[in-house]
Protein backbone atom coordinates (compact mmCIF):
# COMPACT_ATOMS: atom_id res chain seq x y z
CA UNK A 1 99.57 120.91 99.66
CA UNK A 2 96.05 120.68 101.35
CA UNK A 3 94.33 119.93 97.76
CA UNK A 4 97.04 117.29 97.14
CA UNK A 5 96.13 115.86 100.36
CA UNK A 6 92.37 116.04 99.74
CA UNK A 7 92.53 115.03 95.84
CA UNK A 8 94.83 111.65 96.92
CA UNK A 9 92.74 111.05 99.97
CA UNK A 10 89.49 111.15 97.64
CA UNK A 11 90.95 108.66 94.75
CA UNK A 12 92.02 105.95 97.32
CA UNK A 13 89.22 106.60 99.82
CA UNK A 14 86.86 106.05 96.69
CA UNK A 15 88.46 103.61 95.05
CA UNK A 16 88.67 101.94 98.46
CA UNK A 17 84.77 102.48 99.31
CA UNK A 18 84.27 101.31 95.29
CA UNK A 19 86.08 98.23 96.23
CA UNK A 20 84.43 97.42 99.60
CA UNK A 21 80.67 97.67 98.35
CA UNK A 22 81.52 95.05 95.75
CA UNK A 23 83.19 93.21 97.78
CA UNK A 24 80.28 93.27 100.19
CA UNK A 25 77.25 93.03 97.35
CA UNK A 26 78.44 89.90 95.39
CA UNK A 27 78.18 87.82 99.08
CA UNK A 28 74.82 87.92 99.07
CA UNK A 29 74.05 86.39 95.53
CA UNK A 30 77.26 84.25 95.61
CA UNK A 31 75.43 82.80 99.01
CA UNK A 32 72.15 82.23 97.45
CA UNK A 33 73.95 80.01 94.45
CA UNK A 34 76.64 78.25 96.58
CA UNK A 35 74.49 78.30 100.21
CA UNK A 36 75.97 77.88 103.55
CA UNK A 37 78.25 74.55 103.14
CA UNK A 38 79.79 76.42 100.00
CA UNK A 39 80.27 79.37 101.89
CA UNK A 40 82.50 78.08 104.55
CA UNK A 41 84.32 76.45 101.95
CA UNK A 42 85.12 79.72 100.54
CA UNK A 43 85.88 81.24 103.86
CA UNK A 44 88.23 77.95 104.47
CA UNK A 45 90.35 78.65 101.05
CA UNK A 46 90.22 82.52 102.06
CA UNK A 47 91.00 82.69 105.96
CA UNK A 48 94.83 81.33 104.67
CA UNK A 49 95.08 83.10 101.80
CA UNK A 50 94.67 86.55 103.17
CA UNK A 51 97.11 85.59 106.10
CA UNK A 52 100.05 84.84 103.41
CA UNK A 53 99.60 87.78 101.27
CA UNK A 54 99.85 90.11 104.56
CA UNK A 55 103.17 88.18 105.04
CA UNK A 56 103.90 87.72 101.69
CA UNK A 57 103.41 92.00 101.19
CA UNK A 58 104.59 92.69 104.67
CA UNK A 59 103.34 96.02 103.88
CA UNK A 60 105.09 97.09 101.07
CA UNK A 61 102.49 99.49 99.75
CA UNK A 62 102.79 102.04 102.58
CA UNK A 63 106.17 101.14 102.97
CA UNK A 64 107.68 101.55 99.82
CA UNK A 65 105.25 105.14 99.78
CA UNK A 66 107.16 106.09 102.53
CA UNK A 67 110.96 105.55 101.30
CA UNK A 68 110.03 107.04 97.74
CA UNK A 69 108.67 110.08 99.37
CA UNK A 70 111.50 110.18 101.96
CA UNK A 71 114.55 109.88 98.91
CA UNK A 72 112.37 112.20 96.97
CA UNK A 73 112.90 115.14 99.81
CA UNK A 74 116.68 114.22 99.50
CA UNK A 75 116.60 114.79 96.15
CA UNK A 76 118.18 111.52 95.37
CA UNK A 77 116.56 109.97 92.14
CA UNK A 78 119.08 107.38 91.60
CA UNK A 79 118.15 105.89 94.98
CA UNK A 80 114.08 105.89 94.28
CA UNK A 81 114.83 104.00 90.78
CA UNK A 82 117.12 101.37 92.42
CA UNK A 83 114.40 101.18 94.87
CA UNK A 84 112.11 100.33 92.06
CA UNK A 85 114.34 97.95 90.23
CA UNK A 86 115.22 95.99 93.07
CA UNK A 87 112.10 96.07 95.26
CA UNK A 88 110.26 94.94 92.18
CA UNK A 89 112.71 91.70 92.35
CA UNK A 90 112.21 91.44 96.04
CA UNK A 91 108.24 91.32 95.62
CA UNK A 92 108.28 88.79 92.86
CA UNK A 93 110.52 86.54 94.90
CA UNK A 94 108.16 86.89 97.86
CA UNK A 95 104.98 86.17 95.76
CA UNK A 96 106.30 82.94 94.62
CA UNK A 97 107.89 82.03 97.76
CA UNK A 98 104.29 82.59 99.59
CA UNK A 99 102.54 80.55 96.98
CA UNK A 100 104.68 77.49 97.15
CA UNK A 101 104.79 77.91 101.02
CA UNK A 102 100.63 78.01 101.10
CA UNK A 103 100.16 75.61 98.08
CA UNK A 104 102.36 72.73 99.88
CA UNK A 105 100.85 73.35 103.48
CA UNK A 106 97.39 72.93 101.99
CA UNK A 107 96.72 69.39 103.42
CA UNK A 108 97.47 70.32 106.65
CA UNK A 109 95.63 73.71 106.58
CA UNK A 110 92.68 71.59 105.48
CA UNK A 111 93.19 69.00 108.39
CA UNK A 112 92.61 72.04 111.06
CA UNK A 113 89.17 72.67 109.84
CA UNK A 114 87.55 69.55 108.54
CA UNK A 115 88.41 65.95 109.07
CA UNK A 116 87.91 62.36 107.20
CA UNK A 117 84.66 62.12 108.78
CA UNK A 118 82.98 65.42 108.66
CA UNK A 119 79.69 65.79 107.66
CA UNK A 120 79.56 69.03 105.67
CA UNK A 121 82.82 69.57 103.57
CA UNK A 122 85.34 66.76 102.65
CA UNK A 123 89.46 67.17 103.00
CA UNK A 124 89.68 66.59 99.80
CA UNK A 125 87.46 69.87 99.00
CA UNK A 126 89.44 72.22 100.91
CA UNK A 127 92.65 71.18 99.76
CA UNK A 128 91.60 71.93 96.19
CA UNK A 129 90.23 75.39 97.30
CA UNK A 130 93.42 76.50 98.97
CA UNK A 131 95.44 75.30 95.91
CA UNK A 132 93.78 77.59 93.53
CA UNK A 133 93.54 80.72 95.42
CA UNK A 134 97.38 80.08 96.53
CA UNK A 135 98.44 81.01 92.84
CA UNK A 136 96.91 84.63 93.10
CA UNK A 137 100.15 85.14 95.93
CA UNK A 138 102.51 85.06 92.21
CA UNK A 139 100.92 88.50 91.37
CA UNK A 140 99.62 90.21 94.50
CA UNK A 141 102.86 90.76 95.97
CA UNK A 142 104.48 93.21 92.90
CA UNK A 143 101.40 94.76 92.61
CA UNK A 144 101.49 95.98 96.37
CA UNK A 145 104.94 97.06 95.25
CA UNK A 146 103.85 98.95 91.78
CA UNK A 147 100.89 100.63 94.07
CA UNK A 148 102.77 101.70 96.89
CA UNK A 149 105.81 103.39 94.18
CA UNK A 150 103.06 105.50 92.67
CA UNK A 151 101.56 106.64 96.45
CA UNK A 152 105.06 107.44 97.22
CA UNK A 153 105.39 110.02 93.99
CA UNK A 154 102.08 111.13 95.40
CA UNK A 155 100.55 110.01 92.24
CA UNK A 156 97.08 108.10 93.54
CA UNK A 157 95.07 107.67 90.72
CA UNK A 158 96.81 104.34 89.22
CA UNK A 159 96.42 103.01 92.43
CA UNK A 160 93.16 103.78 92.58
CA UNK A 161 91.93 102.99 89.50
CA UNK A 162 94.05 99.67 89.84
CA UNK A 163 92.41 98.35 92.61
CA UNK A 164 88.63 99.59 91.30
CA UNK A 165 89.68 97.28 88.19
CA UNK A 166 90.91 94.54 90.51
CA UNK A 167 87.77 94.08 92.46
CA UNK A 168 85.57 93.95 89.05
CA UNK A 169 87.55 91.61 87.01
CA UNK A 170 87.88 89.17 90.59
CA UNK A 171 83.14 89.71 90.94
CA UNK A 172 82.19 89.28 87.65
CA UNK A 173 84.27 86.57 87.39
CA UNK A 174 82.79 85.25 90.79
CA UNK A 175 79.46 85.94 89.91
CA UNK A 176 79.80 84.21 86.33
CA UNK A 177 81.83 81.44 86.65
CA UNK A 178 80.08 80.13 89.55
CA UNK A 179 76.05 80.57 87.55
CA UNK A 180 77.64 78.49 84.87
CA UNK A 181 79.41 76.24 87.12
CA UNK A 182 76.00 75.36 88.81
CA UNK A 183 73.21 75.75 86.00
CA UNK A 184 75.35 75.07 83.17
CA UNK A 185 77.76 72.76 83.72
CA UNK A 186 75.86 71.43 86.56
CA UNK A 187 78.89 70.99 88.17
CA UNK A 188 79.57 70.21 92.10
CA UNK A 189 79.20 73.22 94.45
CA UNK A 190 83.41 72.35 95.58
CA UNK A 191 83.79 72.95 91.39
CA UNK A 192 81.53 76.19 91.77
CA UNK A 193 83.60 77.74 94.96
CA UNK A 194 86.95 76.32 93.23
CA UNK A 195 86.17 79.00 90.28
CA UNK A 196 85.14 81.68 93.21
CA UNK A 197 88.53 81.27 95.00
CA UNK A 198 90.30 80.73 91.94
CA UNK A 199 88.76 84.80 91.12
CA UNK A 200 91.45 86.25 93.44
CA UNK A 201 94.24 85.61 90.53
CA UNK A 202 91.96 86.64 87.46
CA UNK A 203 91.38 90.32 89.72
CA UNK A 204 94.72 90.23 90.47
CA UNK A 205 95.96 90.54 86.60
CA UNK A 206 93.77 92.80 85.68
CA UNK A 207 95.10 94.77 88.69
CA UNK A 208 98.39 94.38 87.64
CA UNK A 209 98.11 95.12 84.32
CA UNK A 210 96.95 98.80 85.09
CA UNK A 211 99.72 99.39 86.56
CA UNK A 212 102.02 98.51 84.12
CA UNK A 213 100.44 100.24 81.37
CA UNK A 214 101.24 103.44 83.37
CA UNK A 215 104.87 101.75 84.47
CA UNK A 216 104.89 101.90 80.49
CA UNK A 217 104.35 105.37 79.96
CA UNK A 218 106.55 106.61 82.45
CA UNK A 219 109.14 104.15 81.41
CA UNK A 220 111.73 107.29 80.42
CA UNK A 221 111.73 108.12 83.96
CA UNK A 222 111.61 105.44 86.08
CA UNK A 223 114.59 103.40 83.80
CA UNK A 224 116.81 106.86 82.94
CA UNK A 225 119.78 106.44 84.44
CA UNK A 226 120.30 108.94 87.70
CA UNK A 227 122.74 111.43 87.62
CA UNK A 228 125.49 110.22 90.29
CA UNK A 229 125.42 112.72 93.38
CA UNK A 230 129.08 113.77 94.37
CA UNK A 231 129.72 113.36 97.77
CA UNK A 232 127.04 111.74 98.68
CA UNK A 233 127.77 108.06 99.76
CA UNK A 234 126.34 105.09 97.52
CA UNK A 235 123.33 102.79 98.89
CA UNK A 236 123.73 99.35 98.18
CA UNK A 237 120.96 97.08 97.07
CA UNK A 238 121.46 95.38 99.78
CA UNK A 239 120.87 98.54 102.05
CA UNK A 240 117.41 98.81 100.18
CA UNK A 241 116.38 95.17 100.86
CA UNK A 242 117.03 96.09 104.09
CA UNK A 243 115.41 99.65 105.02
CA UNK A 244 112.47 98.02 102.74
CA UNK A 245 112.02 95.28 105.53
CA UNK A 246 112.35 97.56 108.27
CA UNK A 247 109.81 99.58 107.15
CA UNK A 248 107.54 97.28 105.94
CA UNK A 249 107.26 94.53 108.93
CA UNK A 250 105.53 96.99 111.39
CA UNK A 251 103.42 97.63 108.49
CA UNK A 252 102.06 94.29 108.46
CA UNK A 253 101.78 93.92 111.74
CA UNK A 254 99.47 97.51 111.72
CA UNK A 255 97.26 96.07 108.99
CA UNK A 256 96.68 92.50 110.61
CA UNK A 257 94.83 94.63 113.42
CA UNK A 258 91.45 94.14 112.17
CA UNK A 259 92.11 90.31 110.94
CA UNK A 260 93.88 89.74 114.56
CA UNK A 261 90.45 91.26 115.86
CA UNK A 262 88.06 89.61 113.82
CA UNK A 263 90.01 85.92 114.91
CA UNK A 264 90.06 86.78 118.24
CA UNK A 265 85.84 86.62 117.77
CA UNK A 266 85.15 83.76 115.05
CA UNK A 267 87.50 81.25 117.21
CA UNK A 268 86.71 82.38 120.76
CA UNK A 269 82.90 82.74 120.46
CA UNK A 270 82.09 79.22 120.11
CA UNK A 271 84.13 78.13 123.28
CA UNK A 272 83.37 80.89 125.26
CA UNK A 273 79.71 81.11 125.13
CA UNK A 274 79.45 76.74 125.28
CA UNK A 275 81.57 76.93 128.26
CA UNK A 276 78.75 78.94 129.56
CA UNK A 277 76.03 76.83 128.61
CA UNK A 278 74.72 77.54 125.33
CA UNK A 279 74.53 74.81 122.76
CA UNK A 280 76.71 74.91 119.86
CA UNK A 281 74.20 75.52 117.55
CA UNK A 282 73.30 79.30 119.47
CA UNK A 283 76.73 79.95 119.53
CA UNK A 284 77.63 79.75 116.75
CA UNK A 285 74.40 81.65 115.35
CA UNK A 286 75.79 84.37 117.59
CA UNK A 287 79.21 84.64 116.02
CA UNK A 288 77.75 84.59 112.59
CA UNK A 289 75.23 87.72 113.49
CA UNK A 290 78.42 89.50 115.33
CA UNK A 291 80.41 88.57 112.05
CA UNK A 292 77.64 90.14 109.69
CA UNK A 293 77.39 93.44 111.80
CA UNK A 294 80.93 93.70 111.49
CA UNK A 295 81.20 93.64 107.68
CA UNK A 296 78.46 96.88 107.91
CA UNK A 297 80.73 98.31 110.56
CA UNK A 298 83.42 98.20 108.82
CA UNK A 299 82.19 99.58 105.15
CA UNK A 300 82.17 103.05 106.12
CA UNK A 301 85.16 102.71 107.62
CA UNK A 302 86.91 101.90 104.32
CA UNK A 303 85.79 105.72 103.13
CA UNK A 304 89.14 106.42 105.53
CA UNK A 305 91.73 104.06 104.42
CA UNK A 306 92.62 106.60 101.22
CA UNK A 307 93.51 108.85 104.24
CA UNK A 308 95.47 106.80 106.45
CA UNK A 309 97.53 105.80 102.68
CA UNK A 310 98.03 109.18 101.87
CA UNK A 311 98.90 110.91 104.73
CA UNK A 312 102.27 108.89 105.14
CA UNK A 313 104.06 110.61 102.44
CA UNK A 314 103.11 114.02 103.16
CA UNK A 315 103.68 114.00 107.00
CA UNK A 316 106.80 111.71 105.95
CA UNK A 317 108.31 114.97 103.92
CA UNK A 318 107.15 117.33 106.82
CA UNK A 319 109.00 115.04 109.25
CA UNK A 320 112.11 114.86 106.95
CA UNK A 321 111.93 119.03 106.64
CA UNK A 322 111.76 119.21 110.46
CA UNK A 323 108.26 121.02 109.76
CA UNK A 324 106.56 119.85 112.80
CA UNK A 325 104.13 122.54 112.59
CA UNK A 326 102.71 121.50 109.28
CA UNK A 327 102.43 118.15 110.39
CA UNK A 328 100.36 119.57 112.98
CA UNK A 329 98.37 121.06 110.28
CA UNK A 330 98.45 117.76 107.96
CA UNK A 331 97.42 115.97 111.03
CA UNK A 332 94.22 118.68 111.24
CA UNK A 333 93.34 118.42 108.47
CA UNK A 334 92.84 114.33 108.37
CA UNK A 335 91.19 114.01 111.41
CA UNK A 336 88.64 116.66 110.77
CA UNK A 337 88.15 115.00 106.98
CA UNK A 338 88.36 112.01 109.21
CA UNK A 339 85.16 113.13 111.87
CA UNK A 340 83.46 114.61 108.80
CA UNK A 341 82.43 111.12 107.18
CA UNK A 342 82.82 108.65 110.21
CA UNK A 343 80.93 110.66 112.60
CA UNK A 344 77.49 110.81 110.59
CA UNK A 345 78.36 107.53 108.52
CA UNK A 346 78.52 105.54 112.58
CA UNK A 347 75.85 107.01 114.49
CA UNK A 348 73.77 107.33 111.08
CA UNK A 349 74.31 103.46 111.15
CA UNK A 350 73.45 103.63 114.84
CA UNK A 351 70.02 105.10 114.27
CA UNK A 352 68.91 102.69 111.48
CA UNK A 353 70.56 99.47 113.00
CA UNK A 354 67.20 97.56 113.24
CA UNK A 355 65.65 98.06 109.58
CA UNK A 356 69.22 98.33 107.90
CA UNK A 357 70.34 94.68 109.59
CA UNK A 358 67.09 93.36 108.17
CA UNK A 359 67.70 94.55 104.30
CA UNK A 360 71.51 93.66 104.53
CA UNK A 361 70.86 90.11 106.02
CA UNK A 362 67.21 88.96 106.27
CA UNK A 363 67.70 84.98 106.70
CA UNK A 364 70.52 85.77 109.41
CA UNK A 365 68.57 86.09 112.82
CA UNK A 366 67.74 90.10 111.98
CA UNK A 367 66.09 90.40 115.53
CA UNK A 368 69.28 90.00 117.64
CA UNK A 369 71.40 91.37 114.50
CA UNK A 370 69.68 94.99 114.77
CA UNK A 371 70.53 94.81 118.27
CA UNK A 372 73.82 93.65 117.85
CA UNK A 373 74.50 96.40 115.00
CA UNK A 374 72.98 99.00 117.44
CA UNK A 375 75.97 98.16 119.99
CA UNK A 376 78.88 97.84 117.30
CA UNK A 377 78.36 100.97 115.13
CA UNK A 378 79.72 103.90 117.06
CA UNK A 379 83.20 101.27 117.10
CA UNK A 380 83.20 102.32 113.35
CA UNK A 381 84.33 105.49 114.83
CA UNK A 382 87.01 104.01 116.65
CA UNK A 383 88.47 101.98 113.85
CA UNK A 384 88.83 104.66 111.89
CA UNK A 385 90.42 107.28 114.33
CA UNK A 386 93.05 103.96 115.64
CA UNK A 387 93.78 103.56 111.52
CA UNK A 388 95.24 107.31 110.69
CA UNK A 389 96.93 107.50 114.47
CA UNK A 390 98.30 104.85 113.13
CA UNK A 391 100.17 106.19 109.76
CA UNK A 392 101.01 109.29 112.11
CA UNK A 393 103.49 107.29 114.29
CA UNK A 394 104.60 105.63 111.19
CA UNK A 395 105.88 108.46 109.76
CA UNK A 396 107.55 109.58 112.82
CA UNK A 397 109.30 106.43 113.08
CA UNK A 398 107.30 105.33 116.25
CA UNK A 399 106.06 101.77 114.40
CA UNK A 400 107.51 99.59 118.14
CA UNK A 401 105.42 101.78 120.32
CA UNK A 402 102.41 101.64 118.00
CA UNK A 403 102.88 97.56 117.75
CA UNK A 404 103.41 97.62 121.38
CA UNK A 405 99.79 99.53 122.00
CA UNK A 406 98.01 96.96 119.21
CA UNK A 407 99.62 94.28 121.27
CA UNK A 408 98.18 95.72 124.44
CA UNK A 409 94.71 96.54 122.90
CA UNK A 410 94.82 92.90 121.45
CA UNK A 411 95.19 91.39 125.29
CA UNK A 412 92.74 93.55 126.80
CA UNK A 413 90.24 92.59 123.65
CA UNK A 414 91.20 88.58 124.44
CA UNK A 415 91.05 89.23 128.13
CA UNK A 416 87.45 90.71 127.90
CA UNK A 417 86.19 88.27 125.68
CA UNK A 418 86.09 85.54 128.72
CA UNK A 419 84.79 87.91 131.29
CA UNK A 420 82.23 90.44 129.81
CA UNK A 421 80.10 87.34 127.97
CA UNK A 422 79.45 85.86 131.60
CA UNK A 423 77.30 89.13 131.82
CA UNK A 424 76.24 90.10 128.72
CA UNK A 425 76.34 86.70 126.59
CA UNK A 426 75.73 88.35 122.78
CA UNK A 427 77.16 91.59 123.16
CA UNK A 428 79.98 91.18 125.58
CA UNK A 429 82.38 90.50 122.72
CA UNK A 430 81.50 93.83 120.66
CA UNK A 431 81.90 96.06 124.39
CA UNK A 432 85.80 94.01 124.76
CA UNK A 433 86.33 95.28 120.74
CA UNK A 434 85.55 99.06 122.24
CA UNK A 435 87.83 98.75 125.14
CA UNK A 436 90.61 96.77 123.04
CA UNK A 437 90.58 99.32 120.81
CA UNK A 438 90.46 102.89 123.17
CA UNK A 439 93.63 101.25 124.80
CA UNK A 440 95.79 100.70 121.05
CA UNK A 441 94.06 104.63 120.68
CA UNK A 442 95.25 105.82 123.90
CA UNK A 443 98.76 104.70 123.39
CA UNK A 444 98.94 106.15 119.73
CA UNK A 445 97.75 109.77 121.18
CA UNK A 446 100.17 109.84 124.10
CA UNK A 447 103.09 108.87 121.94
CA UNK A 448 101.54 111.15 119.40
CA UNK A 449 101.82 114.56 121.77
CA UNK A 450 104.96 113.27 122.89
CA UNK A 451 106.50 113.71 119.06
CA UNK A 452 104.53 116.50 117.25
CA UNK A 453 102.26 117.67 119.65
CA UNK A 454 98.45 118.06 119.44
CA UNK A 455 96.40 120.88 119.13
CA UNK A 456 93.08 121.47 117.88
CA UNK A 457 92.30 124.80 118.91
CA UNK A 458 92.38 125.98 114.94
CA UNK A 459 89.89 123.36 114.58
CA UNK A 460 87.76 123.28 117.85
CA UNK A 461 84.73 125.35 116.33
CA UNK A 462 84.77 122.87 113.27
CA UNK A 463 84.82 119.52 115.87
CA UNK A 464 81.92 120.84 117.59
CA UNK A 465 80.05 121.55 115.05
CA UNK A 466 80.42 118.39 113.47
CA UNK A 467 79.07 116.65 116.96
CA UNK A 468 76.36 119.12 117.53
CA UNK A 469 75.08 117.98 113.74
CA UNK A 470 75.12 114.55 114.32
CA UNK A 471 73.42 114.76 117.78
CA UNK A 472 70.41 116.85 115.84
CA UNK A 473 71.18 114.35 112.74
CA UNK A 474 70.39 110.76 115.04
CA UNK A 475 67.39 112.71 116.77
CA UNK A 476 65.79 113.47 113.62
CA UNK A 477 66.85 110.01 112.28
CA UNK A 478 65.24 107.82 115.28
CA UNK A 479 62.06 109.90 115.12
CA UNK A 480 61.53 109.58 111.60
CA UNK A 481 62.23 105.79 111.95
CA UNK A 482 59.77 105.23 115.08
CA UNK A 483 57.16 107.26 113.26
CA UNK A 484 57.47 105.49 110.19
CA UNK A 485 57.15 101.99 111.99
CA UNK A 486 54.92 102.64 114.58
CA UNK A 487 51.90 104.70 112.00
CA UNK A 488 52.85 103.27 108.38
CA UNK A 489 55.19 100.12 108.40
CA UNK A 490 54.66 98.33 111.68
CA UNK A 491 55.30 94.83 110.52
CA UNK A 492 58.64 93.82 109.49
CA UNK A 493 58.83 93.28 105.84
CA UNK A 494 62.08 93.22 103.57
CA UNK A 495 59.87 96.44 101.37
CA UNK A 496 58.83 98.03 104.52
CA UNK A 497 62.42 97.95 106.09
CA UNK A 498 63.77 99.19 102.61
CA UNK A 499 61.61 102.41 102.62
CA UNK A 500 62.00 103.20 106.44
CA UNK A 501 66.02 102.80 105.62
CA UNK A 502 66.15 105.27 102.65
CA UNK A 503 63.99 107.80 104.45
CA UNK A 504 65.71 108.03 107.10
CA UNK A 505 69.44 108.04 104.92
CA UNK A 506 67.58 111.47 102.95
CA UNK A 507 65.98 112.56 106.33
CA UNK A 508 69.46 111.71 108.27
CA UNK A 509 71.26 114.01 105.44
CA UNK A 510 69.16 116.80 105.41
CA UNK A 511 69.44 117.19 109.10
CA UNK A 512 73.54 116.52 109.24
CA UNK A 513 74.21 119.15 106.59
CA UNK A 514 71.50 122.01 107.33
CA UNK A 515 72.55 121.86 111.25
CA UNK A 516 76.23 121.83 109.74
CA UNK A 517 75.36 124.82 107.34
CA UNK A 518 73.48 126.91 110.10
CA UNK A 519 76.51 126.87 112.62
CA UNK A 520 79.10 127.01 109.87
CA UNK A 521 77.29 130.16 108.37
CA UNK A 522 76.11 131.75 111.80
CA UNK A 523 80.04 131.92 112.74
CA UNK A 524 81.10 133.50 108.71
CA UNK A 525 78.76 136.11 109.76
CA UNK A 526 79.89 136.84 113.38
CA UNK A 527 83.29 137.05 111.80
CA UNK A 528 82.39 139.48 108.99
CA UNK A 529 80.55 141.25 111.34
CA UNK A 530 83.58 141.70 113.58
CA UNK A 531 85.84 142.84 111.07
CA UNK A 532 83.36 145.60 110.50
């Protein structure tokens, strides 16, 4: 069970990670060939998009993962391939109903972000923009489905290697279509971000089509027809639609945290800091740095969505079985896996802020960015831990209390944001994401001990061991940057940055996983010794 656990978590954490670092590398040369005015047209076409295919998936990855791994306890096979027939209707139904829904609203999407008379992007543009990437909402949708009904069998590679092949199809295509676009075709830069938005559909059938090659192979199982259960009452279809909706909505509302959290920011900065007296132009250079040190934030925090993915059906089988004392254990063993990356990858982060800012984003204000990064890193931490808390209460069937403590984290984050900036104008936003997000925590833990219970005496030794390493780890890490920059690289160059970065990554490693090896080895012999 515990190498299941580990061997899914590592396929979708990786193929996750895999995904995020090219989805975070191709901005900076897509940026460089379509510059800042093509850039928000992208983000225009995007901001839209992504809020239709959470509505238009409602979750239906974790969701469906859930009831296949639920019916699959019961034994009840003819139930998971009705689930598959019919959910696979449902999801096509949804994509096309999302697509005509954001293709027709287009004009007056457009309208809330540009007008007739703007100077930078016309109407026209945008409405073309959010036309094409509309169209990808046809395919996304059953390929949350196909995803989620091979997480549910606990099978994670297809998923995986689905959403790896996604992500490459959707670059390349960015990366090419727009150089030809531009030095080719010498086409307009709307033409050149048209082709970039229009990206999301070309990844999407390649994404697809993964899946159903392996829908192929298993094609004697999935379409066999079950053996009818005597005794056991039938489930309609229209039973399915409907425990497939229940489960699903609090999904989506769980995975529009970080979206809910990032809008809160991009359209509260502007306001709040003008209302204070800074000029548009410095506020909004402020919410683009706070932006930027969010996307490094949040890249080692996609290392942990595998886990939060596949701990559902596990802990869902354990909860089915009653077994509340392995899903004590399950829940162990995620949050140390959990600890083990985010806890060096955030305060690693931490310790480099300053050079790493610089190398990431170099024309984007790097001196208040390394600062900015400095403050927001350890939230990595917090992200993550909120995400897997999370799937727990999922599983238990908790998903109202755990929407009611993102709804309370969400007014405490939106309630912050007008008062902290009158005291600490750049970084008052970033403190009201930590305090948003310790209150959605605190509610998940206490409804957590309430249902399973926590303890982590089996794994206290391990914890502390893990902090005491990255204490020693961001000691060694600061002094081997402050040497570095103060006796060999004191000006701030994009090469000089680059070394002090790496050396301190290899210096930062070194010191994490000897201090972890001492204590870890110190204890096997204390133990042996004992036994003796």
């Amino acid at each position: 069970m515990a190498n299941k656990l580990l061997r899914g978590t590592v396929q979708l954490s990786s193929a996750s990670f895999i995904s995020k670092i090219l989805g975070f590398i191709y901005m900076i040369p897509l940026g460089m060939m379509i510059g800042s005015t093509g850039n928000a047209l992208y983000r225009y076409a995007y901001g839209p998009y992504a809020i239709m295919i959470s509505l238009s998936t409602m979750g239906i990855p974790l969701a469906i993962s859930k009831m296949i791994s639920k019916y699959n306890e019961l034994e009840r096979q003819d139930v998971v391939q009705r689930i598959f027939k019919s959910g696979i209707l449902l999801m096509l139904a949804s994509g096309f109903t999302a697509f005509l829904v954001l293709y027709m609203l287009s004009p007056l999407m457009a309208r809330i972000v540009v007008n007739d008379s703007s100077s930078g992007n016309s109407l026209e543009s945008v409405i073309f923009n959010i036309k094409l990437v509309s169209f990808a909402l046809i395919i996304v949708p059953p390929m949350s489905f196909l995803r989620g009904y091979f997480q549910g069998h606990q099978t994670m590679g297809p998923p995986a290697v689905s959403t790896v092949v996604e992500q490459i199809a959707r670059v390349i295509f960015i990366l090419a279509g727009v150089f030809v676009t531009i030095k080719f075709l010498h086409l307009s830069v709307t033409a050149a971000v048209g082709v970039a938005t229009f990206a999301a559909f070309i990844g999407a059938v390649f994404g697809i089509a993964v899946l159903i090659k392996q829908v192929w192979k298993r094609r004697d199982h999935i379409f066999s027809p079950a053996a009818a259960r005597e005794g056991s009452p039938d489930i309609s279809i229209r039973e399915i639609f409907k425990e497939i909706i229940q489960h699903s909505i609090p999904f989506v509302v769980m995975g529009m945290s970080l979206p809910l959290y990032q809008n809160i920011d991009s359209y509260s900065i502007n306001r709040i800091l003008m209302h204070i007296g800074f000029k548009q132009h410095d506020a909004e250079d402020i919410n683009g740095v706070i932006s930027y040190a969010q996307v490094l934030v949040l890249l080692p925090v996609s290392i942990t969505t595998g886990l939060s993915v596949s701990i559902i059906p596990n802990m869902t089988k354990s909860f089915v079985a009653n077994n509340y004392k392995l899903m004590r254990k399950q829940m162990n063993q995620s949050f140390l896996v959990l600890m083990t990356i985010m806890l060096p990858a955030a305060f690693g982060m931490f310790a480099l802020a300053e050079p790493l800012y610089y190398i990431m984003f170099p024309n984007a204000t790097p001196e208040m960015g390394g600062g900015l990064l400095r403050v927001y890193a350890p939230a990595g931490l917090l992200i993550a831990i909120y995400g897997v808390t999370t799937s727990i209460l999922q599983t238990v069937n908790q998903q109202k209390k755990a929407i009611a403590g993102l709804a309370a984290g969400l007014i405490v984050k939106l309630a912050l944001n007008f008062i902290l900036p009158n005291y600490y104008p750049e970084s008052g936003f970033i403190i009201a994401t930590y305090f948003g997000y310790l209150t959605s925590l605190t509610v998940n833990i206490i409804v957590i001990n309430r249902n399973i219970g926590i303890n982590l005496k089996n794994i206290k030794f391990r914890l502390i061991s893990l902090i005491a390493s990255t204490v020693i780890m961001v000691l060694v890490v600061s002094a081997v940057k402050n040497l570095l920059m103060a006796l060999f690289f004191p000006k701030a160059t994009y090469v000089n940055e680059l070394i002090v970065v790496i050396i301190g990554v290899l210096a930062g490693i070194l010191a994490f996983g000897g201090v972890l090896y001492a204590l870890n080895f110190t204890r096997i012999k204390k133990y042996i010794k004992m036994k003796q």
